[in-house]
C-alpha atoms as a PDB file:
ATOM      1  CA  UNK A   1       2.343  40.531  -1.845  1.00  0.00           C
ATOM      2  CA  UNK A   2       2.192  37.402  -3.652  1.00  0.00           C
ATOM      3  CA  UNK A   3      -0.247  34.386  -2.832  1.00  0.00           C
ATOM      4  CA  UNK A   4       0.936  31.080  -2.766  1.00  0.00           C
ATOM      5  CA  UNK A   5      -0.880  28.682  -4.669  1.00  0.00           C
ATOM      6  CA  UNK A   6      -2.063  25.290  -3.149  1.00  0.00           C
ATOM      7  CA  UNK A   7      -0.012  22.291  -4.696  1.00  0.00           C
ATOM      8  CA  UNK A   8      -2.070  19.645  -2.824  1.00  0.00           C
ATOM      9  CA  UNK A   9      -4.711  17.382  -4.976  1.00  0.00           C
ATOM     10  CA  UNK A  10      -7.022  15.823  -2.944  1.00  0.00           C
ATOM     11  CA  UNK A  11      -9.415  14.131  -6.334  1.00  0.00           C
ATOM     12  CA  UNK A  12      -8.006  12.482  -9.198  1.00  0.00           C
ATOM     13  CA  UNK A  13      -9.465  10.607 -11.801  1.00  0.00           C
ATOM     14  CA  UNK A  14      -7.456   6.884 -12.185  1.00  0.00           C
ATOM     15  CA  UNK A  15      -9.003   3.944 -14.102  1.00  0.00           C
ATOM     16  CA  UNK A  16     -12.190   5.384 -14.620  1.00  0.00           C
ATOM     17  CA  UNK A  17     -12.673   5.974 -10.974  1.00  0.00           C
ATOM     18  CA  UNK A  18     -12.659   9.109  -8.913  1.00  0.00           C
ATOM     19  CA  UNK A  19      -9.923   8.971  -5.905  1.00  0.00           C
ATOM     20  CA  UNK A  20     -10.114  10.568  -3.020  1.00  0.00           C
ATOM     21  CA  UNK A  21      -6.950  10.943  -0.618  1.00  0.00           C
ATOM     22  CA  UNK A  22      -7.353   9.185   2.593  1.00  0.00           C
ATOM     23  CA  UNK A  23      -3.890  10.021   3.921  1.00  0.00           C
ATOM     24  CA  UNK A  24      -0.378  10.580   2.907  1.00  0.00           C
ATOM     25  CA  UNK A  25       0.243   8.860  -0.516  1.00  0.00           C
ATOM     26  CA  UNK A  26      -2.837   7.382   0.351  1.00  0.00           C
ATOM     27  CA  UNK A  27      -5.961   7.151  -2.144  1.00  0.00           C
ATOM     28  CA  UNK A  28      -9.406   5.038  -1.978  1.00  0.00           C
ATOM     29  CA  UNK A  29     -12.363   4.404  -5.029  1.00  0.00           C
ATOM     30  CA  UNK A  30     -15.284   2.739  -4.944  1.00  0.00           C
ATOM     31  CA  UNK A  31     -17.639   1.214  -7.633  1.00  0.00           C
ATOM     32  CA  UNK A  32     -20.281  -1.209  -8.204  1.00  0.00           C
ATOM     33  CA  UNK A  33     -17.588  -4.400  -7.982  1.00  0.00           C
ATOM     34  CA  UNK A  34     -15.149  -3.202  -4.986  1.00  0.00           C
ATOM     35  CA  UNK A  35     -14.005  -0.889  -2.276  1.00  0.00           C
ATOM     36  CA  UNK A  36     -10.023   0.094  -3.449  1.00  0.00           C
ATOM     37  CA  UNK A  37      -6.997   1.230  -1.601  1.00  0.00           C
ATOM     38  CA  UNK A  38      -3.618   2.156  -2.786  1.00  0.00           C
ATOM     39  CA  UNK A  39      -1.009   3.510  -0.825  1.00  0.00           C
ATOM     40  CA  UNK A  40       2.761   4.403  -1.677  1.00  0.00           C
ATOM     41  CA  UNK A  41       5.531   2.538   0.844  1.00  0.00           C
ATOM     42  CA  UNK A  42       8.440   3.610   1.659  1.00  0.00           C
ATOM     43  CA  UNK A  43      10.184   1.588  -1.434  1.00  0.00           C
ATOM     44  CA  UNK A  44       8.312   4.321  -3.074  1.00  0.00           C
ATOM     45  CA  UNK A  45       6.256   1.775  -4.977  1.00  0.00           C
ATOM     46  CA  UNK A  46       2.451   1.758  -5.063  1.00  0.00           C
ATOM     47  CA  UNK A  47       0.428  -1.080  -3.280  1.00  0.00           C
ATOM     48  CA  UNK A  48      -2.653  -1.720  -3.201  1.00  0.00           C
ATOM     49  CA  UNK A  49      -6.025  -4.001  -1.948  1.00  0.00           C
ATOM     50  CA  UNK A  50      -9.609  -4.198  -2.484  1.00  0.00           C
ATOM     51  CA  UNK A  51     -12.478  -5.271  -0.690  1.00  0.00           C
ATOM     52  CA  UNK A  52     -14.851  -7.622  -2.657  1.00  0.00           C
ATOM     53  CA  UNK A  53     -18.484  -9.502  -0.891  1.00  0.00           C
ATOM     54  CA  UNK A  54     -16.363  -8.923   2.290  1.00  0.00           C
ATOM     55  CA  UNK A  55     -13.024 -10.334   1.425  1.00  0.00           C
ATOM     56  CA  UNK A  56     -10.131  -8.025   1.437  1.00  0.00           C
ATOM     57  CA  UNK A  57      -7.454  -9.037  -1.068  1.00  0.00           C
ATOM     58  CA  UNK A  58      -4.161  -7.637  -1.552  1.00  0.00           C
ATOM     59  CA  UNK A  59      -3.058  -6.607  -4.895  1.00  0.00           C
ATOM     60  CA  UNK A  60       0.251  -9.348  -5.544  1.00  0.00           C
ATOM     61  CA  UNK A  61       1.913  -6.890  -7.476  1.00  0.00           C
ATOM     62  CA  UNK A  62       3.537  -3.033  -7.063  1.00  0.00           C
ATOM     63  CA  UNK A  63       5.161  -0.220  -9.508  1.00  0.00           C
ATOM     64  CA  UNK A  64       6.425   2.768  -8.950  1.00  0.00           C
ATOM     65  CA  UNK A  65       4.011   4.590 -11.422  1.00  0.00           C
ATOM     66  CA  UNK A  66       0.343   5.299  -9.910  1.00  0.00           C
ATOM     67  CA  UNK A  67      -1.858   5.641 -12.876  1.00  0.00           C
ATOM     68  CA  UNK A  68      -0.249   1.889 -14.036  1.00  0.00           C
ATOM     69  CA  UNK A  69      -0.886   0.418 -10.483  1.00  0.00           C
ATOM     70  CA  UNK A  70      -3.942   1.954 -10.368  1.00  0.00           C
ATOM     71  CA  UNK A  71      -5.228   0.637 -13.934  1.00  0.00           C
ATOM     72  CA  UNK A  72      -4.009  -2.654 -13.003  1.00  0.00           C
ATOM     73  CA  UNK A  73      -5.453  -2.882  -9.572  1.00  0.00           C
ATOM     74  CA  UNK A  74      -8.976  -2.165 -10.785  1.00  0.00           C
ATOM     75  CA  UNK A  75      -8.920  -4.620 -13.755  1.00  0.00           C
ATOM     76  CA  UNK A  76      -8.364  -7.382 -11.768  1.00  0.00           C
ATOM     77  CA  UNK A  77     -11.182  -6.582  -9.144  1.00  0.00           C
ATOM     78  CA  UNK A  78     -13.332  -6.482 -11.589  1.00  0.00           C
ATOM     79  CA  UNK A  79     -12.402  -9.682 -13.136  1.00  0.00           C
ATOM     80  CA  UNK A  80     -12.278 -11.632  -9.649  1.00  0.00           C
ATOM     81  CA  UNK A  81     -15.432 -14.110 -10.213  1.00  0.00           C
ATOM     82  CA  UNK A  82     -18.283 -13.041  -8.120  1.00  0.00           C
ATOM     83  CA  UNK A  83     -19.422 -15.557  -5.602  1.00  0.00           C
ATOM     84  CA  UNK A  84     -22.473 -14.358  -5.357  1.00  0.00           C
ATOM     85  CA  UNK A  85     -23.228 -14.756  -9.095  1.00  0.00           C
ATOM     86  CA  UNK A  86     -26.599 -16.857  -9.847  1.00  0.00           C
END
């Protein structure tokens, strides 16, 4: 009798950050600068947002590749000015 083997990832490391899957072709991170999401469409492109001192903003840009979007994504969180910066 053979045993299948589970082809489902629900972790992956991307851009430093650990992902967890919140849905189909759905993924969310968190670290100390923002809340992200990233989600496949049906274009089969990656899209993305992240939440930031309470503003949501959506990524302006998609790829088909997930570790690029991904990589992408976080940089520019993390390079959005901080308003909250003394």
């Amino acid at each position: 009798m053979a045993i299948k083997a589970t082809t489902s990832i629900d972790i992956m490391m991307l851009a430093g950050l650990t992902w967890q899957r919140s849905g189909n072709n759905c993924w969310t991170a968190s670290d100390r600068f923002a809340h992200y999401t990233i989600f496949r469409d049906i274009d089969q492109r990656w899209y993305g947002e992240w939440e930031r001192d309470g503003k949501n903003i959506r990524a302006d840009w998609s790829c088909p590749i997930l570790e690029t979007f991904a990589e992408y994504m976080v940089d520019h969180a993390r390079r959005q000015p901080n308003e909250n910066a003394h």
